[in-house]
PDB file of N, CA and C in Angstrom:
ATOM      1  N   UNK A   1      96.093  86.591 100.303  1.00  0.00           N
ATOM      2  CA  UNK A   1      96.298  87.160 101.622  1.00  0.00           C
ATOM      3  C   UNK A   1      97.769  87.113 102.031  1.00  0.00           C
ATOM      4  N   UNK A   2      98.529  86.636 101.008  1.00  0.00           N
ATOM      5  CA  UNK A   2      99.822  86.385 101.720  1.00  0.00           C
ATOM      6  C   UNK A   2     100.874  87.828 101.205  1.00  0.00           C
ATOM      7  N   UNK A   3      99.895  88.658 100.698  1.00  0.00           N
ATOM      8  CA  UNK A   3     100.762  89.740 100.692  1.00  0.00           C
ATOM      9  C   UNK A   3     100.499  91.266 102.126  1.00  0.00           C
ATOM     10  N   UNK A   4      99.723  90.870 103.015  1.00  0.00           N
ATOM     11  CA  UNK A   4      99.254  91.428 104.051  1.00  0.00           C
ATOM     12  C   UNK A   4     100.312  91.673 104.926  1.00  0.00           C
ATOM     13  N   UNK A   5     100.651  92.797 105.032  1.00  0.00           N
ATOM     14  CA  UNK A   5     101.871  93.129 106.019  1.00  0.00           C
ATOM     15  C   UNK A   5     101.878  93.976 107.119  1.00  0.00           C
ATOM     16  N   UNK A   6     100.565  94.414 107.311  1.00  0.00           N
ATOM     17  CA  UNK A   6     100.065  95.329 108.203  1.00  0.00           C
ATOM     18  C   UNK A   6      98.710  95.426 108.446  1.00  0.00           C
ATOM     19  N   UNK A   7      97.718  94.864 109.630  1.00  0.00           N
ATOM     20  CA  UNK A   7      96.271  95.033 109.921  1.00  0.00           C
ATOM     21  C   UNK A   7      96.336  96.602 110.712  1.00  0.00           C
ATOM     22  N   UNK A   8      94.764  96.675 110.356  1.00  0.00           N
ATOM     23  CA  UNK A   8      93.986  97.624 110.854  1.00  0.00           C
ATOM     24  C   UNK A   8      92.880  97.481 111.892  1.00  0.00           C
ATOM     25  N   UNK A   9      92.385  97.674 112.750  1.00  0.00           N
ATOM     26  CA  UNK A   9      91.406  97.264 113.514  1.00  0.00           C
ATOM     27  C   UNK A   9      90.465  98.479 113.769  1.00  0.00           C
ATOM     28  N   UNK A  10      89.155  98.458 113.371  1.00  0.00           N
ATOM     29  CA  UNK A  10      87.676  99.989 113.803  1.00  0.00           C
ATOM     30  C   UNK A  10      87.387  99.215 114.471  1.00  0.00           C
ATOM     31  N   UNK A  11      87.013  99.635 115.920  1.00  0.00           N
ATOM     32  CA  UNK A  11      85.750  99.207 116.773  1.00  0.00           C
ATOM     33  C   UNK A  11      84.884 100.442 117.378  1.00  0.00           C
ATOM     34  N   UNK A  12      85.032 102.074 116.629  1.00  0.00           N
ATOM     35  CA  UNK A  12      84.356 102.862 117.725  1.00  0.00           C
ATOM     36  C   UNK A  12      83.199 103.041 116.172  1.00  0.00           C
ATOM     37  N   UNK A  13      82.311 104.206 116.655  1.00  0.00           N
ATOM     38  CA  UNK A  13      81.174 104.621 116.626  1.00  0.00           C
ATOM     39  C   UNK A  13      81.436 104.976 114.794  1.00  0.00           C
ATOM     40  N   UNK A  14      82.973 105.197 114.376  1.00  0.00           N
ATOM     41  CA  UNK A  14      82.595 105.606 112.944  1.00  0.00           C
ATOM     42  C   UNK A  14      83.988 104.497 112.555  1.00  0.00           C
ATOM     43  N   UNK A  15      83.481 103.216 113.201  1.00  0.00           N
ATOM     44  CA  UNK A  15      84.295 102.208 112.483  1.00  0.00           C
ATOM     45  C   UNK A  15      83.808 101.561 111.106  1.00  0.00           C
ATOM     46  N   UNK A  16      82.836 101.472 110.540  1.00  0.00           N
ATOM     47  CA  UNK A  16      81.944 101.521 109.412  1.00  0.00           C
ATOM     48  C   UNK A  16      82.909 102.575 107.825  1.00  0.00           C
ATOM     49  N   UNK A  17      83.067 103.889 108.520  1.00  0.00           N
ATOM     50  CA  UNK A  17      83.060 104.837 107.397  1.00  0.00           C
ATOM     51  C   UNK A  17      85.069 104.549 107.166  1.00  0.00           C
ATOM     52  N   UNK A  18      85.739 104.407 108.502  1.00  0.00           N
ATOM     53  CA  UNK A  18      87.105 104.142 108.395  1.00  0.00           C
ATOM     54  C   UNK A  18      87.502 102.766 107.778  1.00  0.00           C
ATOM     55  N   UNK A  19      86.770 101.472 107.807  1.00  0.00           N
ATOM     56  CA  UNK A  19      86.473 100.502 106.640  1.00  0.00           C
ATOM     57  C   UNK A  19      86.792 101.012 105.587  1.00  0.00           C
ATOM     58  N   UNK A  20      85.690 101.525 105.363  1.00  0.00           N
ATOM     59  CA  UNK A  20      84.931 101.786 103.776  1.00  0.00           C
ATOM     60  C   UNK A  20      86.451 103.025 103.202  1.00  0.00           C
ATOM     61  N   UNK A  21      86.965 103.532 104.324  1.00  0.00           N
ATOM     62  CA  UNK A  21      88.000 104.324 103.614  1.00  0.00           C
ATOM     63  C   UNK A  21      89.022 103.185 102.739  1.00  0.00           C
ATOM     64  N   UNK A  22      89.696 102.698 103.885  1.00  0.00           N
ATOM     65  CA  UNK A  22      90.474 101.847 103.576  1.00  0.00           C
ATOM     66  C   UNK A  22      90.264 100.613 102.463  1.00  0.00           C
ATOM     67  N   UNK A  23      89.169 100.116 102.087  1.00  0.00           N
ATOM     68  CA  UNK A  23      88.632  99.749 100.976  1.00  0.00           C
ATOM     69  C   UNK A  23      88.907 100.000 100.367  1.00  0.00           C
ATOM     70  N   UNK A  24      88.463 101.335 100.211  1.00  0.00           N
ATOM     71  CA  UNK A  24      88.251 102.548  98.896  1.00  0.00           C
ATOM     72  C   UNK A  24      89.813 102.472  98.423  1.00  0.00           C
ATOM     73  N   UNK A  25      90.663 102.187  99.113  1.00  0.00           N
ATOM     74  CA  UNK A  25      92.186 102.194  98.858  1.00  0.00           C
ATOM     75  C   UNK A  25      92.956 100.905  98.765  1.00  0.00           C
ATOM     76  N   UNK A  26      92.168 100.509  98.581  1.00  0.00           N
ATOM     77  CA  UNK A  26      92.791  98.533  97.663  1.00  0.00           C
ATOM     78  C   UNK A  26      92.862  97.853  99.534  1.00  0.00           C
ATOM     79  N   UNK A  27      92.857  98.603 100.296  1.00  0.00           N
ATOM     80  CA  UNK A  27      92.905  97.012 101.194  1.00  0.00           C
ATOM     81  C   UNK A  27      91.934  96.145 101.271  1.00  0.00           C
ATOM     82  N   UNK A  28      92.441  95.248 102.074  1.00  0.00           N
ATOM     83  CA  UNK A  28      91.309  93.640 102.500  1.00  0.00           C
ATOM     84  C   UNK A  28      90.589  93.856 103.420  1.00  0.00           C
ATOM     85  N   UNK A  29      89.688  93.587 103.560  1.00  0.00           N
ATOM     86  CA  UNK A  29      88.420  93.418 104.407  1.00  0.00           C
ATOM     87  C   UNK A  29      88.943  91.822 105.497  1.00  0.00           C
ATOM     88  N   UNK A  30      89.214  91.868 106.071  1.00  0.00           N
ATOM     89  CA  UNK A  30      90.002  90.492 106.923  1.00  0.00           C
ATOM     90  C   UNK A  30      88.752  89.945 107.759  1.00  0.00           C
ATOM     91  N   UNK A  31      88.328  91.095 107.922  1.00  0.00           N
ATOM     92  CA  UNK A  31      87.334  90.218 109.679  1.00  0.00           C
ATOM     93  C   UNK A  31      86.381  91.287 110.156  1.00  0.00           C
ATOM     94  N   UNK A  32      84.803  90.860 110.028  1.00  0.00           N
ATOM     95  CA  UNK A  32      83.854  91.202 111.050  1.00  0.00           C
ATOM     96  C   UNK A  32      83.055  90.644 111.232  1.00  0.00           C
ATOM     97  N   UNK A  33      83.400  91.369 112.774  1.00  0.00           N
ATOM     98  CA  UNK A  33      83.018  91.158 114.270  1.00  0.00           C
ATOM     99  C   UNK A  33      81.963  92.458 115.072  1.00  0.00           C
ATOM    100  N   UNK A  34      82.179  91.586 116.004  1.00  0.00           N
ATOM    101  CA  UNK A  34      81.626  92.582 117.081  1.00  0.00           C
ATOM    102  C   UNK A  34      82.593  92.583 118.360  1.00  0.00           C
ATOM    103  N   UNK A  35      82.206  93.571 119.191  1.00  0.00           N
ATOM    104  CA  UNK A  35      82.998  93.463 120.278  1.00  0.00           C
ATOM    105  C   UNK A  35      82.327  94.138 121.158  1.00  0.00           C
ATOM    106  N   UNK A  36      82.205  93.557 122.906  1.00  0.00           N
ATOM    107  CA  UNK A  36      81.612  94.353 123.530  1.00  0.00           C
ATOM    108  C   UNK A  36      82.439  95.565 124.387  1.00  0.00           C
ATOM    109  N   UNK A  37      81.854  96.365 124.838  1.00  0.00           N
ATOM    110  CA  UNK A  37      82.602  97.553 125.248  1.00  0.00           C
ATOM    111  C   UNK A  37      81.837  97.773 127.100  1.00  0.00           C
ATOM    112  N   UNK A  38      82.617  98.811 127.541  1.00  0.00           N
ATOM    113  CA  UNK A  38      82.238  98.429 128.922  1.00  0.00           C
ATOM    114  C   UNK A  38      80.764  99.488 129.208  1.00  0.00           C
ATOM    115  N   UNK A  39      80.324  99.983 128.426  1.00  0.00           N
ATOM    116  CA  UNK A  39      78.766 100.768 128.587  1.00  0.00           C
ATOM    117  C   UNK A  39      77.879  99.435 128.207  1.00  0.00           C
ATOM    118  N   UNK A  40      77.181  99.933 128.863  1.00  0.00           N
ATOM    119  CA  UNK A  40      75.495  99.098 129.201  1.00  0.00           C
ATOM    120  C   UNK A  40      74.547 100.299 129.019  1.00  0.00           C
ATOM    121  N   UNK A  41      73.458  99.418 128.711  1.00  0.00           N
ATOM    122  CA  UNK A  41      72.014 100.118 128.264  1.00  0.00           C
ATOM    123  C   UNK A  41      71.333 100.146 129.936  1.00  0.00           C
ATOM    124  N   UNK A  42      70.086 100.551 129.473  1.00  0.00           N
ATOM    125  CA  UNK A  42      68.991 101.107 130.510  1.00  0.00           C
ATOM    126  C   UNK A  42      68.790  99.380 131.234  1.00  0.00           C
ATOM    127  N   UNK A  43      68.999  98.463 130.351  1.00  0.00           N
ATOM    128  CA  UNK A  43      68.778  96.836 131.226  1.00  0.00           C
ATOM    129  C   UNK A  43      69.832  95.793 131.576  1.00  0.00           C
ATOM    130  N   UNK A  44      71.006  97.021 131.527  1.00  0.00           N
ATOM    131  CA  UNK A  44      72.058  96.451 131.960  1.00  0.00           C
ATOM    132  C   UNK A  44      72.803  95.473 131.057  1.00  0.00           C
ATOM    133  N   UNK A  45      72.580  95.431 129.445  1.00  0.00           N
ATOM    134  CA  UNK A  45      72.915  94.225 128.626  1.00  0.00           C
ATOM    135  C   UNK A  45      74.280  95.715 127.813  1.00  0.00           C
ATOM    136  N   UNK A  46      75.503  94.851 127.799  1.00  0.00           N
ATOM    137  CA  UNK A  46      76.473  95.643 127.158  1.00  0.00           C
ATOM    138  C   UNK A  46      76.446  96.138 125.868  1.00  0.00           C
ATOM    139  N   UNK A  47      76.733  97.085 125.490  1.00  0.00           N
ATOM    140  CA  UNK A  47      76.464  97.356 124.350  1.00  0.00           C
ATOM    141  C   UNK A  47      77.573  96.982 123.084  1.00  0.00           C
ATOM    142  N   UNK A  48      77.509  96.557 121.886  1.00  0.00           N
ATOM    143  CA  UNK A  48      78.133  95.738 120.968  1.00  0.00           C
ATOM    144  C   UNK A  48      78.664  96.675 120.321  1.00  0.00           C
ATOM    145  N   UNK A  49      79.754  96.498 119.581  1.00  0.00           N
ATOM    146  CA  UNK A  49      80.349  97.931 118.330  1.00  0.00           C
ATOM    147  C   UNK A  49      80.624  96.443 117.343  1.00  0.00           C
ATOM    148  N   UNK A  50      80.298  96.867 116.018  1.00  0.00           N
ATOM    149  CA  UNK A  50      80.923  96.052 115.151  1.00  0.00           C
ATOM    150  C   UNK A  50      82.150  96.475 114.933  1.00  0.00           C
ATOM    151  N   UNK A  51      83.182  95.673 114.818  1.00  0.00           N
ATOM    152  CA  UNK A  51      84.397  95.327 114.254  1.00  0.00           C
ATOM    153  C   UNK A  51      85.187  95.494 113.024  1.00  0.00           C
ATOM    154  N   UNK A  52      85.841  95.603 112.655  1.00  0.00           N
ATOM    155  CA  UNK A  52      86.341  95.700 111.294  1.00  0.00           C
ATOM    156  C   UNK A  52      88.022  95.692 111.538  1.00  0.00           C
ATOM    157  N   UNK A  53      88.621  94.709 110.965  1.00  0.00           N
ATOM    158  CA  UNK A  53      89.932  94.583 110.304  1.00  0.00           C
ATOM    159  C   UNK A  53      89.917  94.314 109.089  1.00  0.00           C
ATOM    160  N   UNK A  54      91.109  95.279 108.624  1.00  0.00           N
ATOM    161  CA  UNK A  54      91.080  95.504 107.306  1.00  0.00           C
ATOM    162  C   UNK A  54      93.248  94.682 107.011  1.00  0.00           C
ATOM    163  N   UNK A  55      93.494  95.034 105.980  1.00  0.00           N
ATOM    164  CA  UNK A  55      94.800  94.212 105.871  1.00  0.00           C
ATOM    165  C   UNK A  55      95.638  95.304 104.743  1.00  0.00           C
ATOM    166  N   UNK A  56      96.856  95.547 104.784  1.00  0.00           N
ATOM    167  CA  UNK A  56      97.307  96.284 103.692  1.00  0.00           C
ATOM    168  C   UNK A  56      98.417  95.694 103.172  1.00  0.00           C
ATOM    169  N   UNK A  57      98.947  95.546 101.966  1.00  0.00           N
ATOM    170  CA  UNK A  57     100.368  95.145 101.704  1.00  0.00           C
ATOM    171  C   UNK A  57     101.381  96.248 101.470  1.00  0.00           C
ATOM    172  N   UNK A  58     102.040  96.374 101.137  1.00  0.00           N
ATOM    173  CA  UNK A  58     103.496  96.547 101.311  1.00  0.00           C
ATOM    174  C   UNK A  58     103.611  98.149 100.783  1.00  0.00           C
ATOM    175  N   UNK A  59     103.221  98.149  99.617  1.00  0.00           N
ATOM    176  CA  UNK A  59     102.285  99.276  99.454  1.00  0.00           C
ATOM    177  C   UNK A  59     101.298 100.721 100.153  1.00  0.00           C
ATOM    178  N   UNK A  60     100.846  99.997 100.422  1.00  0.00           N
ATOM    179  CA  UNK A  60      99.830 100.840 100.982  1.00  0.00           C
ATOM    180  C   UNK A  60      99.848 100.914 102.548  1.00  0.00           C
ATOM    181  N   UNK A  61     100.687 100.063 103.184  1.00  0.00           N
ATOM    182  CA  UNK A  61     101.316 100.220 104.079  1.00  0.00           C
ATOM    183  C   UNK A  61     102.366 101.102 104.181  1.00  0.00           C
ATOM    184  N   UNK A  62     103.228 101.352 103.346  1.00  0.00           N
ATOM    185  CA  UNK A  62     104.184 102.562 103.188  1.00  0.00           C
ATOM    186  C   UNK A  62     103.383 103.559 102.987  1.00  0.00           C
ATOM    187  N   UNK A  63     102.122 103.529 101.905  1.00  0.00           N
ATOM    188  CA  UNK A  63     101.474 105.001 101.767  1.00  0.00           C
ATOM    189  C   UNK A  63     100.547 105.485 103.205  1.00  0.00           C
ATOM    190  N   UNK A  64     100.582 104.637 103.891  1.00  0.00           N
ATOM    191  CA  UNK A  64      99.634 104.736 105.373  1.00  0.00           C
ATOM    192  C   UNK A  64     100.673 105.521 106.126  1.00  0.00           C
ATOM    193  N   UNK A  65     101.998 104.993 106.159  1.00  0.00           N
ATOM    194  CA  UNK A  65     103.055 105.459 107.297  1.00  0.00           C
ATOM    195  C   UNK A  65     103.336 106.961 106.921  1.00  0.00           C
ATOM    196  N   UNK A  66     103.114 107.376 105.029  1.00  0.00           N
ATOM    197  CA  UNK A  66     103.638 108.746 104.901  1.00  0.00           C
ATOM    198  C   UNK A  66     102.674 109.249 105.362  1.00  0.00           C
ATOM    199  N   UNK A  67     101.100 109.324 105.367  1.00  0.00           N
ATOM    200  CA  UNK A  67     100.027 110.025 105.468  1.00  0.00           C
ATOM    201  C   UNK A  67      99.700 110.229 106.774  1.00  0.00           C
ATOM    202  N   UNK A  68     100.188 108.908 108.064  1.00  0.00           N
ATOM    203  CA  UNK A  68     100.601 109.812 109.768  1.00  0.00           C
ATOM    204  C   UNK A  68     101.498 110.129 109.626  1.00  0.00           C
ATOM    205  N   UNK A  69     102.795 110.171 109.380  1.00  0.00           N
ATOM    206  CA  UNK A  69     103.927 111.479 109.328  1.00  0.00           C
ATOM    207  C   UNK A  69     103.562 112.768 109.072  1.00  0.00           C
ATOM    208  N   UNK A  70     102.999 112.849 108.152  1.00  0.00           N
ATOM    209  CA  UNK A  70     102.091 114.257 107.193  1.00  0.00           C
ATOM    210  C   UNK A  70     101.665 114.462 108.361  1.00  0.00           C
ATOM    211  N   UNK A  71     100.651 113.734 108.817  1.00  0.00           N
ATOM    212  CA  UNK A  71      99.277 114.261 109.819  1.00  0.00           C
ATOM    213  C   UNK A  71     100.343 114.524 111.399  1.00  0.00           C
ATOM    214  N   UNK A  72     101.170 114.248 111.575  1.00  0.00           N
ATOM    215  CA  UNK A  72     101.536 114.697 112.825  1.00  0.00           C
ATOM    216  C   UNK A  72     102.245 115.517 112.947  1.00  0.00           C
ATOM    217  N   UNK A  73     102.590 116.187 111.523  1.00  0.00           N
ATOM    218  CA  UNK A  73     103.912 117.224 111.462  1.00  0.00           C
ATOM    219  C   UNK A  73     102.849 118.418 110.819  1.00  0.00           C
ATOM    220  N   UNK A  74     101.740 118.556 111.019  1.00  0.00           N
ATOM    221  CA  UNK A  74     100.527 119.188 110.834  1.00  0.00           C
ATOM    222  C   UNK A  74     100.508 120.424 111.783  1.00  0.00           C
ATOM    223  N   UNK A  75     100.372 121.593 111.755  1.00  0.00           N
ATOM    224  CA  UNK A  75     100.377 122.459 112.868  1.00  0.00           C
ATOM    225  C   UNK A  75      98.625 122.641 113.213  1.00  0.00           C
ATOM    226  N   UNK A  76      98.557 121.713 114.079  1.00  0.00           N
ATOM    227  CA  UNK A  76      96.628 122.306 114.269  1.00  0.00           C
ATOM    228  C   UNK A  76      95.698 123.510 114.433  1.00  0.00           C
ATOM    229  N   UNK A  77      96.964 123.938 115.595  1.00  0.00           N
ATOM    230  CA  UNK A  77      96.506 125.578 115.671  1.00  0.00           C
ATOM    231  C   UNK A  77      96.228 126.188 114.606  1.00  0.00           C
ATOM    232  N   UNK A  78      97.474 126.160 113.963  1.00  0.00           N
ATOM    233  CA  UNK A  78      97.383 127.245 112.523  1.00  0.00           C
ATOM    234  C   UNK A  78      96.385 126.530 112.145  1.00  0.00           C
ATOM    235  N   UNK A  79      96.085 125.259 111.536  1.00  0.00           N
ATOM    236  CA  UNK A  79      95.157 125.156 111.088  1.00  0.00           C
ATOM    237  C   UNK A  79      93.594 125.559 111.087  1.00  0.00           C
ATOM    238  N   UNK A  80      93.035 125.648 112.778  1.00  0.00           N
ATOM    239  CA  UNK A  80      91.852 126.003 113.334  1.00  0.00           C
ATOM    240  C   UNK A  80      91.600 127.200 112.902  1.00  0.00           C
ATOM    241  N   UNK A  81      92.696 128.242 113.294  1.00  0.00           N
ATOM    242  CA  UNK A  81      92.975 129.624 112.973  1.00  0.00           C
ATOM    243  C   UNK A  81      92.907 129.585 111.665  1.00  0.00           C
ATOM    244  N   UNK A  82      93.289 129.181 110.851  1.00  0.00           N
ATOM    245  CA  UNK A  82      92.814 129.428 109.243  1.00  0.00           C
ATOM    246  C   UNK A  82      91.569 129.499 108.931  1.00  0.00           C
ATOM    247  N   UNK A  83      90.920 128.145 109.477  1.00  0.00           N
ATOM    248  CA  UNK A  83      89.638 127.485 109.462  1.00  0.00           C
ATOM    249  C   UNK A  83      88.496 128.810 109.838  1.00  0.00           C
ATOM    250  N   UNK A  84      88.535 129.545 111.240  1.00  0.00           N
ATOM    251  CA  UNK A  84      88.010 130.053 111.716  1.00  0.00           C
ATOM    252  C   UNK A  84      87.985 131.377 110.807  1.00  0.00           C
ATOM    253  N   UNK A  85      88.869 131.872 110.566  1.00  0.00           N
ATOM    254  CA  UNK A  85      89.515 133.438 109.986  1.00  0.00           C
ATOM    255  C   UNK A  85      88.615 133.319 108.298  1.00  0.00           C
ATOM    256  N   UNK A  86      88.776 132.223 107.896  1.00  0.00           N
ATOM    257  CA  UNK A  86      87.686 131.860 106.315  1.00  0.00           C
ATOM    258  C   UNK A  86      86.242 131.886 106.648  1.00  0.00           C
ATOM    259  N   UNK A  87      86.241 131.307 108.038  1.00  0.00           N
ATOM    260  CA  UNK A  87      84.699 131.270 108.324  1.00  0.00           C
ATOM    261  C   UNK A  87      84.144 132.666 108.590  1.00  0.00           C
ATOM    262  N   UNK A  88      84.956 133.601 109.287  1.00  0.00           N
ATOM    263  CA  UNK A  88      84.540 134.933 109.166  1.00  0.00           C
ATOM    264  C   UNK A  88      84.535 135.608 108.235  1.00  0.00           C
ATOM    265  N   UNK A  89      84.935 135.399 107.749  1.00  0.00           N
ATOM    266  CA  UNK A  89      85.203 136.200 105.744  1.00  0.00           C
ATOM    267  C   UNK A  89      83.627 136.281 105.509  1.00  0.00           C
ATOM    268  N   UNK A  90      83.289 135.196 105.793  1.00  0.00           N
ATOM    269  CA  UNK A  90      82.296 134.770 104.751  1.00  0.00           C
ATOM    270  C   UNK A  90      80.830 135.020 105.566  1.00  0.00           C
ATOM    271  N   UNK A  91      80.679 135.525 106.827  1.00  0.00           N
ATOM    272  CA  UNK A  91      79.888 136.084 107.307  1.00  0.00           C
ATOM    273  C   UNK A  91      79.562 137.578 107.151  1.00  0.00           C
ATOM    274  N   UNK A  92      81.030 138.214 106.411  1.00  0.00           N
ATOM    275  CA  UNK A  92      80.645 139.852 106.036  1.00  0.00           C
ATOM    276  C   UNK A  92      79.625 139.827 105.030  1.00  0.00           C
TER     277      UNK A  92
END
């Protein structure tokens, strides 16, 4: 563990599958938990999300920082518009 230079923390609804990504890519599994959140059920008892911190080293921490750079220098529009314009193709 002493090569861990950067945590990760899932607590929403597809914190499970963002784990299992980061796994899939040599990090550590550090810690789960649960955590409560401010929704309540029909009896008023809060509702729980499991937890997940994960850990990366030095590595894969650099390959994390290129892959949000990538993702924010992303044009979405164009993207949707691509997305959409293929999806009509394929309805002729």
């Amino acid at each position: 563990m002493n090569d861990i230079v950067f945590t990760l923390e899932f607590s929403d609804l597809d914190a499970n599958a963002h784990a299992n990504e980061k796994l899939a890519e040599g990090w550590k599994l550090l810690h789960v938990g649960t955590i409560n959140t401010a929704d309540v059920d029909e009896n008023g008892n809060p509702f729980l999300y499991t937890i997940y911190v994960v850990g990366a080293n030095q590595e894969q921490y650099d390959n994390y920082l290129q892959e949000e750079a990538t993702l924010k220098n992303i044009d979405w529009n164009k993207e949707i518009e691509n997305i959409l314009l293929d999806n009509s193709s394929h309805d002729e």
